[in-house]
PDB file of N, CA and C in Angstrom:
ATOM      1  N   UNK A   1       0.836  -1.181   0.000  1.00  0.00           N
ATOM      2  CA  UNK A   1       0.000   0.000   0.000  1.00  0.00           C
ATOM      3  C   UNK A   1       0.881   1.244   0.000  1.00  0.00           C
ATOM      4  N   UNK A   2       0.432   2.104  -0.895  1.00  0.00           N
ATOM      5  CA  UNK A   2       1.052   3.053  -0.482  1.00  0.00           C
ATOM      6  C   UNK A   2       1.018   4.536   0.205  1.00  0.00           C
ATOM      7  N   UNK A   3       1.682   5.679   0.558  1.00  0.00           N
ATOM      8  CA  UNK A   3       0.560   6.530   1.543  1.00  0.00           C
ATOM      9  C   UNK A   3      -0.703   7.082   0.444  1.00  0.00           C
ATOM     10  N   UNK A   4      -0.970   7.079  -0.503  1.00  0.00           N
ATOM     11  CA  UNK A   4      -1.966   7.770  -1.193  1.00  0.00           C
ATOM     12  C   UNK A   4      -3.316   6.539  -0.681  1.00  0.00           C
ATOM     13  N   UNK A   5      -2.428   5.262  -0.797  1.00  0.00           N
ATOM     14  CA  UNK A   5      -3.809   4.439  -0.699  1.00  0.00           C
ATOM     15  C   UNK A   5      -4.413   4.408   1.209  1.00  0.00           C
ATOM     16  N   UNK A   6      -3.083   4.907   1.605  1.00  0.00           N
ATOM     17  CA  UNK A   6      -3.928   4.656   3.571  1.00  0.00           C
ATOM     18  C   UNK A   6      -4.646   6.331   3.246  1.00  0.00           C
ATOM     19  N   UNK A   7      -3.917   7.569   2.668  1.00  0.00           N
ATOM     20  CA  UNK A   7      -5.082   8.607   2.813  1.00  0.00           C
ATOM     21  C   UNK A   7      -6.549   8.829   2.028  1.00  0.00           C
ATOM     22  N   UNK A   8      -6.802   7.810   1.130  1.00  0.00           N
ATOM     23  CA  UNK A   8      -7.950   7.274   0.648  1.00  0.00           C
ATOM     24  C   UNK A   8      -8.639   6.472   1.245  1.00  0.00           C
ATOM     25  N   UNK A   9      -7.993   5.340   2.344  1.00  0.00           N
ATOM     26  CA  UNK A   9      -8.576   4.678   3.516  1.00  0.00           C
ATOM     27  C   UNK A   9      -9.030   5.654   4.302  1.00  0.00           C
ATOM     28  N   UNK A  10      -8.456   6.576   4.845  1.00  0.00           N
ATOM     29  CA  UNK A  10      -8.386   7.376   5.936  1.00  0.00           C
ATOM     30  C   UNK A  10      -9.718   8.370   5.832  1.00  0.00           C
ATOM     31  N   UNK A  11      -9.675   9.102   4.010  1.00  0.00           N
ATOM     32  CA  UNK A  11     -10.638  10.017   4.126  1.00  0.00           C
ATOM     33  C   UNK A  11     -11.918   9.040   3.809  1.00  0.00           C
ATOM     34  N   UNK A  12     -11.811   7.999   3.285  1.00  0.00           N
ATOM     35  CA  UNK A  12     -13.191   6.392   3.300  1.00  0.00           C
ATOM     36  C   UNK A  12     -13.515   6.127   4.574  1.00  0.00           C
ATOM     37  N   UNK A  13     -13.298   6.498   5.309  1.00  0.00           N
ATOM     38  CA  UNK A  13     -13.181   6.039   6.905  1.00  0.00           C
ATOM     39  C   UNK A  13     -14.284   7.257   7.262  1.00  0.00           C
ATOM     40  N   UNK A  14     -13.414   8.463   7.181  1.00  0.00           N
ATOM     41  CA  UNK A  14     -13.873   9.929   7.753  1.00  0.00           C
ATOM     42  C   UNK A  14     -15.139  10.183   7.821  1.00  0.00           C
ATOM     43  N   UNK A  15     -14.900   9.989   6.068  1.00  0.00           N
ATOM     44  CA  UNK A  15     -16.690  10.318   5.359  1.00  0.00           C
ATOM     45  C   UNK A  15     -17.643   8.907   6.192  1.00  0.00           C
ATOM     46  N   UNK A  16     -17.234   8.242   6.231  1.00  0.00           N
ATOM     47  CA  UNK A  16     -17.986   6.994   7.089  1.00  0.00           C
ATOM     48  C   UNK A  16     -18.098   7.411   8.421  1.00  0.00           C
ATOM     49  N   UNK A  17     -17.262   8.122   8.938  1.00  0.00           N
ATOM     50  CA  UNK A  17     -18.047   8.101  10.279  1.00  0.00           C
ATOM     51  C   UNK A  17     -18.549   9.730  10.143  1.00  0.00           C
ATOM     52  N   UNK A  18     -18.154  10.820   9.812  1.00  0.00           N
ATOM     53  CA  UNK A  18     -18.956  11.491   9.685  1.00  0.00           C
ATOM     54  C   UNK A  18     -20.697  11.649   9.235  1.00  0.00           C
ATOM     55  N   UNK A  19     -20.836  10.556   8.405  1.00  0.00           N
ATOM     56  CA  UNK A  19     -22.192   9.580   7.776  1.00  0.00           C
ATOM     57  C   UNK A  19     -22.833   9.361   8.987  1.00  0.00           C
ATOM     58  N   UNK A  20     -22.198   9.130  10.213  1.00  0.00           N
ATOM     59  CA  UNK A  20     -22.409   7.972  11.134  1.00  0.00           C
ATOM     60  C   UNK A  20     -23.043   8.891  12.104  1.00  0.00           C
ATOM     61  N   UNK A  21     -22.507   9.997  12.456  1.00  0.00           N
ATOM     62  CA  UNK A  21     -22.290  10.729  13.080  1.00  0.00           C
ATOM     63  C   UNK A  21     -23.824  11.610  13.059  1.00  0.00           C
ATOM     64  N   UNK A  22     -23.619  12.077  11.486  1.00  0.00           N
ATOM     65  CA  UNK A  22     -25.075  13.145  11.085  1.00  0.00           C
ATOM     66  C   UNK A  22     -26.173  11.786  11.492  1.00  0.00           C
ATOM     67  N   UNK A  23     -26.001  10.894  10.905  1.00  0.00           N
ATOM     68  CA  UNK A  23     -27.170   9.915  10.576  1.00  0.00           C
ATOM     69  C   UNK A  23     -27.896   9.699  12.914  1.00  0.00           C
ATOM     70  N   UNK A  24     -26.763   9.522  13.310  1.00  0.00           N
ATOM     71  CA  UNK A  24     -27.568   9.593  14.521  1.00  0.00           C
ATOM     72  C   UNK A  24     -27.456  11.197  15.186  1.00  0.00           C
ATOM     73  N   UNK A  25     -27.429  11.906  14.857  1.00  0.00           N
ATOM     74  CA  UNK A  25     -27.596  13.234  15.223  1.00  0.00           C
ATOM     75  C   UNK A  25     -29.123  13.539  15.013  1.00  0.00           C
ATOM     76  N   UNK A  26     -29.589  13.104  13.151  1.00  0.00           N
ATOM     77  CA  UNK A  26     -30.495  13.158  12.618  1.00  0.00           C
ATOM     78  C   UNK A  26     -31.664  12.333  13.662  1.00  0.00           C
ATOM     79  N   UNK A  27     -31.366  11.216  14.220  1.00  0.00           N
ATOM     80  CA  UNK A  27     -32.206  10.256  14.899  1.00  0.00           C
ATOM     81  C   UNK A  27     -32.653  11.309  15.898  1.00  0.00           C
ATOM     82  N   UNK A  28     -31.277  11.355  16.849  1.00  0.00           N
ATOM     83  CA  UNK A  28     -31.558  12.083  18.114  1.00  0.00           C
ATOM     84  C   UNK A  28     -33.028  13.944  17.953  1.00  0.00           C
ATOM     85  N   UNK A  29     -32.460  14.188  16.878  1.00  0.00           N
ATOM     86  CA  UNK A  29     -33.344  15.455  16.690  1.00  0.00           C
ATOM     87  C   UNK A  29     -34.873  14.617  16.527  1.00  0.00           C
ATOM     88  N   UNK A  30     -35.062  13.805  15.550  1.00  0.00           N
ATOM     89  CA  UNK A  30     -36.259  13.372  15.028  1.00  0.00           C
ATOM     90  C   UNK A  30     -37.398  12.968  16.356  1.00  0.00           C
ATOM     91  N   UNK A  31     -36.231  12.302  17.390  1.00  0.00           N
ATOM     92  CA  UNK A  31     -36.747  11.588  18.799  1.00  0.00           C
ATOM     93  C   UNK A  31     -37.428  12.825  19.586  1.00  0.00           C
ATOM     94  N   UNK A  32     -36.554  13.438  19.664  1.00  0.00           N
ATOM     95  CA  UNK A  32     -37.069  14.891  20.411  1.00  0.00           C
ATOM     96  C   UNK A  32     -38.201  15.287  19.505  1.00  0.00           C
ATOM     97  N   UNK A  33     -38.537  15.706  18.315  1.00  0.00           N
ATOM     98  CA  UNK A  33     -39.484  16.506  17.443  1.00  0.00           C
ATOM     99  C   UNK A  33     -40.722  15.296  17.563  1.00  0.00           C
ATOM    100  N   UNK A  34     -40.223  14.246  17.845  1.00  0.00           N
ATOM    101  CA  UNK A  34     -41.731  13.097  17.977  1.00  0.00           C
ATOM    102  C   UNK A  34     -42.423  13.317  19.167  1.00  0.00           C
ATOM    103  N   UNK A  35     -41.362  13.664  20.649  1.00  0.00           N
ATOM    104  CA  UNK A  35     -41.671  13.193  21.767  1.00  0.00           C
ATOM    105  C   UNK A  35     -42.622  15.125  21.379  1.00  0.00           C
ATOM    106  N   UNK A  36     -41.959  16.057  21.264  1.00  0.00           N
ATOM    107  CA  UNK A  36     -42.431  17.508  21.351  1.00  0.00           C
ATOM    108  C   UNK A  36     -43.976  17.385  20.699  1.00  0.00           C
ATOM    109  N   UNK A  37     -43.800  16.712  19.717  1.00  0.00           N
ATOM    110  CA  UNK A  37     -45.547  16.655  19.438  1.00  0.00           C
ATOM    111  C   UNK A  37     -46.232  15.754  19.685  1.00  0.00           C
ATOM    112  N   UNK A  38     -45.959  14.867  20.505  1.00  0.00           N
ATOM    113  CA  UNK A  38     -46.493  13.666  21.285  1.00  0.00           C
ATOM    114  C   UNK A  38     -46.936  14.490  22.394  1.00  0.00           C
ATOM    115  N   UNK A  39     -46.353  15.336  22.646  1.00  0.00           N
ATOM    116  CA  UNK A  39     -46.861  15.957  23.967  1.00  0.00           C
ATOM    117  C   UNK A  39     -47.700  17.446  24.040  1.00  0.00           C
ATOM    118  N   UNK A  40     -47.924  17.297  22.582  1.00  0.00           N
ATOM    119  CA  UNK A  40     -48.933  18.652  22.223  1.00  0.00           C
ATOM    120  C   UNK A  40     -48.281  19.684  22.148  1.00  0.00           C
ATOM    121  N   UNK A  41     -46.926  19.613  21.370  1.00  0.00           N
ATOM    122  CA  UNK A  41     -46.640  20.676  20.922  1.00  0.00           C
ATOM    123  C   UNK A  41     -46.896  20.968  18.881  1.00  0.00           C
ATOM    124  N   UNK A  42     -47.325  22.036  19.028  1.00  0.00           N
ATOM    125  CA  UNK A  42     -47.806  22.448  17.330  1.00  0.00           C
ATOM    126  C   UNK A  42     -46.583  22.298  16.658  1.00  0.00           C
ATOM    127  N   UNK A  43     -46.850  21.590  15.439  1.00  0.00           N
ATOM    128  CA  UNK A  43     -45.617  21.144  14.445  1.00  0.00           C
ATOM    129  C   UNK A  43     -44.980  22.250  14.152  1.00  0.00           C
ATOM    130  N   UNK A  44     -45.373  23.533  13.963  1.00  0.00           N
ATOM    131  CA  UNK A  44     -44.707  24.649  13.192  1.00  0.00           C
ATOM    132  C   UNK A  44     -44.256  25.017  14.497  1.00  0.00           C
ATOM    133  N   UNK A  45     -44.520  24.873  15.549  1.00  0.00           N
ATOM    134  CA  UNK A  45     -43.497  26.037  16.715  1.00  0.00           C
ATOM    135  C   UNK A  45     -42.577  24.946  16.731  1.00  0.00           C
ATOM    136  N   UNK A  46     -42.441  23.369  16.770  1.00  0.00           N
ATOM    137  CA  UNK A  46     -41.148  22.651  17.044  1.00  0.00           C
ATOM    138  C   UNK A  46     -40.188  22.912  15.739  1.00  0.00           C
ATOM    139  N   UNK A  47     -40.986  23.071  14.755  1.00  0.00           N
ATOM    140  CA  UNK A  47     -40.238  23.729  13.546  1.00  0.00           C
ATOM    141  C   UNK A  47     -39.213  25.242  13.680  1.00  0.00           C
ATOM    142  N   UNK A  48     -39.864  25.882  13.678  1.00  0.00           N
ATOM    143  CA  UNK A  48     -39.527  27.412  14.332  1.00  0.00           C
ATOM    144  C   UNK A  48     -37.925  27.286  15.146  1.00  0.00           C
ATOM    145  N   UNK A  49     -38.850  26.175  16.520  1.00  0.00           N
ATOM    146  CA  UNK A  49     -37.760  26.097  17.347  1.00  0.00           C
ATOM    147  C   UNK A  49     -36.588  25.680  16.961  1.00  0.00           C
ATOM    148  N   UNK A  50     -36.381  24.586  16.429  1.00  0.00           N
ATOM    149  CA  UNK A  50     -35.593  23.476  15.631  1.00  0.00           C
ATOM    150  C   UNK A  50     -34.853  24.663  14.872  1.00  0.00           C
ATOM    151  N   UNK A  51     -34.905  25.290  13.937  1.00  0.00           N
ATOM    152  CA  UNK A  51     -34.663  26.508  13.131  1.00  0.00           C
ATOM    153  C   UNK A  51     -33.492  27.144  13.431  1.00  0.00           C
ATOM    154  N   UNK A  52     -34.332  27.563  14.665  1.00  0.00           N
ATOM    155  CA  UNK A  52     -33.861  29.242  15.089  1.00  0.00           C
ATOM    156  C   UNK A  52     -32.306  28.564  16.383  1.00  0.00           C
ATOM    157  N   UNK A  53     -33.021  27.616  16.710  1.00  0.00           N
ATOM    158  CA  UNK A  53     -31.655  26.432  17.554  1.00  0.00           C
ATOM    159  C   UNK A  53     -30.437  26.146  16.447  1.00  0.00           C
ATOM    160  N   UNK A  54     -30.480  25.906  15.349  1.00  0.00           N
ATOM    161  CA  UNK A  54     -29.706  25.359  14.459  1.00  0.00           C
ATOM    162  C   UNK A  54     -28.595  26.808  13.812  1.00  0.00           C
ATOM    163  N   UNK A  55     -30.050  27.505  14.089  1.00  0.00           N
ATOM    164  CA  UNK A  55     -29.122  28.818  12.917  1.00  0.00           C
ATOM    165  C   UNK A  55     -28.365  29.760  14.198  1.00  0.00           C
ATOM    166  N   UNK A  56     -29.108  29.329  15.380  1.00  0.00           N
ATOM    167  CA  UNK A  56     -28.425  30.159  16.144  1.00  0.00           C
ATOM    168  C   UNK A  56     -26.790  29.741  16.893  1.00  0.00           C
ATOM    169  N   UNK A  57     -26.579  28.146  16.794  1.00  0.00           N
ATOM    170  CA  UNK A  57     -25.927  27.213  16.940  1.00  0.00           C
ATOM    171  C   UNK A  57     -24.380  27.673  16.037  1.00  0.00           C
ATOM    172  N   UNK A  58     -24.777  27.389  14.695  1.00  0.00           N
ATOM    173  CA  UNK A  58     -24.107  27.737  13.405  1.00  0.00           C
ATOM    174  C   UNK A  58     -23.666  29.213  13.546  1.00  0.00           C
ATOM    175  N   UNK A  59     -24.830  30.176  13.951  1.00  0.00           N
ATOM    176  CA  UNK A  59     -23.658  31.398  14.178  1.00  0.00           C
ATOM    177  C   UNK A  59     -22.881  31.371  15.125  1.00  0.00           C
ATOM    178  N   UNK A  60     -22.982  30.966  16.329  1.00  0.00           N
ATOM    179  CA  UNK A  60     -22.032  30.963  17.358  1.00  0.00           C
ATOM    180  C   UNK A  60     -20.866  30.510  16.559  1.00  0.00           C
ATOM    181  N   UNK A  61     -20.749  29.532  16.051  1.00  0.00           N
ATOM    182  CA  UNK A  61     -20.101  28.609  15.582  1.00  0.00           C
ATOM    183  C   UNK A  61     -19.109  29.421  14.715  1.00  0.00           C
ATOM    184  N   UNK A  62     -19.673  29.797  13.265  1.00  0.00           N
ATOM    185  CA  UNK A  62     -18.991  30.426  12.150  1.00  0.00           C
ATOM    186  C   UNK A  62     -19.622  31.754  12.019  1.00  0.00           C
ATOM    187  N   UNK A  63     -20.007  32.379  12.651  1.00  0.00           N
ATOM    188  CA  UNK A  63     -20.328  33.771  12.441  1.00  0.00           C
ATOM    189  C   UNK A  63     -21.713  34.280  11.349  1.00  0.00           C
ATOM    190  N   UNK A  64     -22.220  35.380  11.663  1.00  0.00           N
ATOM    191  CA  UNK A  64     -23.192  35.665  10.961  1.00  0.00           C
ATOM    192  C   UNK A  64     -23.110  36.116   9.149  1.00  0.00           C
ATOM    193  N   UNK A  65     -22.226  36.297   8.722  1.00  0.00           N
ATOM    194  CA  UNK A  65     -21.663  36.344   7.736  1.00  0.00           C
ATOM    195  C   UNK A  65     -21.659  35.130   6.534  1.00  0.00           C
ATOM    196  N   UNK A  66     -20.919  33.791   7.068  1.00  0.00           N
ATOM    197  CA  UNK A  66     -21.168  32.406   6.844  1.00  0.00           C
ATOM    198  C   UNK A  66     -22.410  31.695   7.049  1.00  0.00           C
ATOM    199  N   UNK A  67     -23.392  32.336   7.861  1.00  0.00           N
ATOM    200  CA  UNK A  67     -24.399  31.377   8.059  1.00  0.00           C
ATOM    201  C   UNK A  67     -25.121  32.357   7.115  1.00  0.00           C
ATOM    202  N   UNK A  68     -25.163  33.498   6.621  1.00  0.00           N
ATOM    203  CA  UNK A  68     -26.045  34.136   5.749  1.00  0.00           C
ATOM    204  C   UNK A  68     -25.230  33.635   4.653  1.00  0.00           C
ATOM    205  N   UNK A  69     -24.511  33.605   3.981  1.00  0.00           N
ATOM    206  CA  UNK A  69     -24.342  32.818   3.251  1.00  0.00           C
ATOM    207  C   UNK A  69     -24.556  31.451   2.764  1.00  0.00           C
ATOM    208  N   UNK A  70     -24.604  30.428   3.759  1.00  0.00           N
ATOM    209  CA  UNK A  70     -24.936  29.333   3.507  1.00  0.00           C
ATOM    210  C   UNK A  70     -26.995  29.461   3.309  1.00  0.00           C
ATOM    211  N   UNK A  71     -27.261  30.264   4.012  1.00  0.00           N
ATOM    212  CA  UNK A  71     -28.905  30.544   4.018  1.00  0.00           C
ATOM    213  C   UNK A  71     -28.885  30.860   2.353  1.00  0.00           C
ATOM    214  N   UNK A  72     -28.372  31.655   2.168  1.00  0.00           N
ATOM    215  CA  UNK A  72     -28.576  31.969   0.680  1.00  0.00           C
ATOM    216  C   UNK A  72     -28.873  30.450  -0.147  1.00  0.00           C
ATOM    217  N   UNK A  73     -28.135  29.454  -0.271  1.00  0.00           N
ATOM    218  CA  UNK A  73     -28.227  28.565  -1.159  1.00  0.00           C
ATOM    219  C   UNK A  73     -29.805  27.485  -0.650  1.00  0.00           C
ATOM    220  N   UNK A  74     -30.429  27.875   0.644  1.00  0.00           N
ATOM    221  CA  UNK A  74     -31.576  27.339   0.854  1.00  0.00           C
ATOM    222  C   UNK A  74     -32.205  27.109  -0.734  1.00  0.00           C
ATOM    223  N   UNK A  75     -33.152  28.261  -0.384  1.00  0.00           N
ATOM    224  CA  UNK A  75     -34.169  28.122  -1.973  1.00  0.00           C
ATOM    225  C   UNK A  75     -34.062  27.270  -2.908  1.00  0.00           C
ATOM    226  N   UNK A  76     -32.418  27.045  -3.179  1.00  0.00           N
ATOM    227  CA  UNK A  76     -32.435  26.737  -4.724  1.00  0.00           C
ATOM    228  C   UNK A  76     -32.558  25.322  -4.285  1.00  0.00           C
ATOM    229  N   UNK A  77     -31.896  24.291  -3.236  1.00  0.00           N
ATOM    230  CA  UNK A  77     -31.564  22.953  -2.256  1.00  0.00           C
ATOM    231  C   UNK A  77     -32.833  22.819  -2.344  1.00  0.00           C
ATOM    232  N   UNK A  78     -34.168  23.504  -1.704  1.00  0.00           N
ATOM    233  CA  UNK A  78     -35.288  23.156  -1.260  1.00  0.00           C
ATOM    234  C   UNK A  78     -35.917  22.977  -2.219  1.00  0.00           C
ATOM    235  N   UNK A  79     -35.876  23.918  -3.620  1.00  0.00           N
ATOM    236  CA  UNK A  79     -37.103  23.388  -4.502  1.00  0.00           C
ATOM    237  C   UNK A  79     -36.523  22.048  -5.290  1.00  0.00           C
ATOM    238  N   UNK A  80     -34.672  21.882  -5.141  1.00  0.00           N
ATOM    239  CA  UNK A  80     -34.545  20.760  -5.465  1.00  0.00           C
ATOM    240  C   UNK A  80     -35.126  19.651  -4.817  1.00  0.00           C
ATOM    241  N   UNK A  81     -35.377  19.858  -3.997  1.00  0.00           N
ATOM    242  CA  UNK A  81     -36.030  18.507  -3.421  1.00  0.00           C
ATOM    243  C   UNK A  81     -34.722  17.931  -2.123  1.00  0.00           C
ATOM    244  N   UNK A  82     -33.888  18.763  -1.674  1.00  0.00           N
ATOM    245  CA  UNK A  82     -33.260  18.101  -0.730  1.00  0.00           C
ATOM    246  C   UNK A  82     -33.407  17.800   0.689  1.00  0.00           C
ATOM    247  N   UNK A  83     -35.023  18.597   0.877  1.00  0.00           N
ATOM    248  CA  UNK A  83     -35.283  18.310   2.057  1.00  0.00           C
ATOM    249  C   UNK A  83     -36.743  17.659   1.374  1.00  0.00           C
ATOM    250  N   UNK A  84     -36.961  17.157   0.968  1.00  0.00           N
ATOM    251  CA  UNK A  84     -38.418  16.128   0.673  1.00  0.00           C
ATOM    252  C   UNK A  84     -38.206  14.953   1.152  1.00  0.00           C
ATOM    253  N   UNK A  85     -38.804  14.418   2.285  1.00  0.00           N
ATOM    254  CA  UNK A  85     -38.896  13.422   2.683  1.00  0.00           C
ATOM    255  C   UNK A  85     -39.089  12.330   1.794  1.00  0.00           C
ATOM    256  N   UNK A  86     -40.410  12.074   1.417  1.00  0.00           N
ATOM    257  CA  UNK A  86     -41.229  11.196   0.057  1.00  0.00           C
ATOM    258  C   UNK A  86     -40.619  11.362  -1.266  1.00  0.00           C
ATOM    259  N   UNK A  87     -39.437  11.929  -2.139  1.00  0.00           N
ATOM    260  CA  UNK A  87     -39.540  12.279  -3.271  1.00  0.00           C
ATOM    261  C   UNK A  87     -39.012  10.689  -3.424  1.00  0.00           C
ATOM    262  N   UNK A  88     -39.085  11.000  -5.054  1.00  0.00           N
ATOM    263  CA  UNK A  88     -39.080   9.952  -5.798  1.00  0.00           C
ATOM    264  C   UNK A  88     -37.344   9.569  -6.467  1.00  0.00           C
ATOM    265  N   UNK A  89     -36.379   9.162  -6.565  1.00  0.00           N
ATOM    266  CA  UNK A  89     -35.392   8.916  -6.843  1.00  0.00           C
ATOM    267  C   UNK A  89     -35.105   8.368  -8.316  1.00  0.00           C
ATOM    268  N   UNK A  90     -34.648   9.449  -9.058  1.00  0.00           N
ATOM    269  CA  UNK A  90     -34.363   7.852 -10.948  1.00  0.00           C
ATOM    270  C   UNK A  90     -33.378   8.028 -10.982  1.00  0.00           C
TER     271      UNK A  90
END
């Protein structure tokens, strides 16, 4: 092997656990947003909340500058269909 092939292991690995990582992050949020309207909370305020937690998260994080930026590319992601639960795949 040589080092190109362990840093192709390495970043095959990364992206795998980073995968791993969102994928139960994703769980953990979903658990909370079930239990929040299991318990009579209105879908659009756990929405809201969920939101305004994430974007407020992300600015701490990278600043208001970067997160308005990344907001920018919403629209075009969403009417693609990247947040559609049900879409259809060809």
């Amino acid at each position: 092997m040589t080092n190109d092939d362990f840093t192709d292991m390495a970043a095959d690995m990364q992206f795998q656990e980073d995968d791993d990582i969102r994928r139960a992050a994703l769980g953990f949020i979903s658990d909370a947003w079930a239990e929040a309207i299991a318990c009579g909370v209105d879908t659009d305020a756990v929405a809201h909340a969920a939101m305004f937690t994430a974007l407020a998260d992300l600015v701490s994080t990278y600043g208001e500058d970067a997160v308005a930026k990344l907001a920018e590319g919403l629209p075009e992601r969403i009417q693609r269909g990247d947040y559609s639960v049900n879409r259809v795949l060809q």
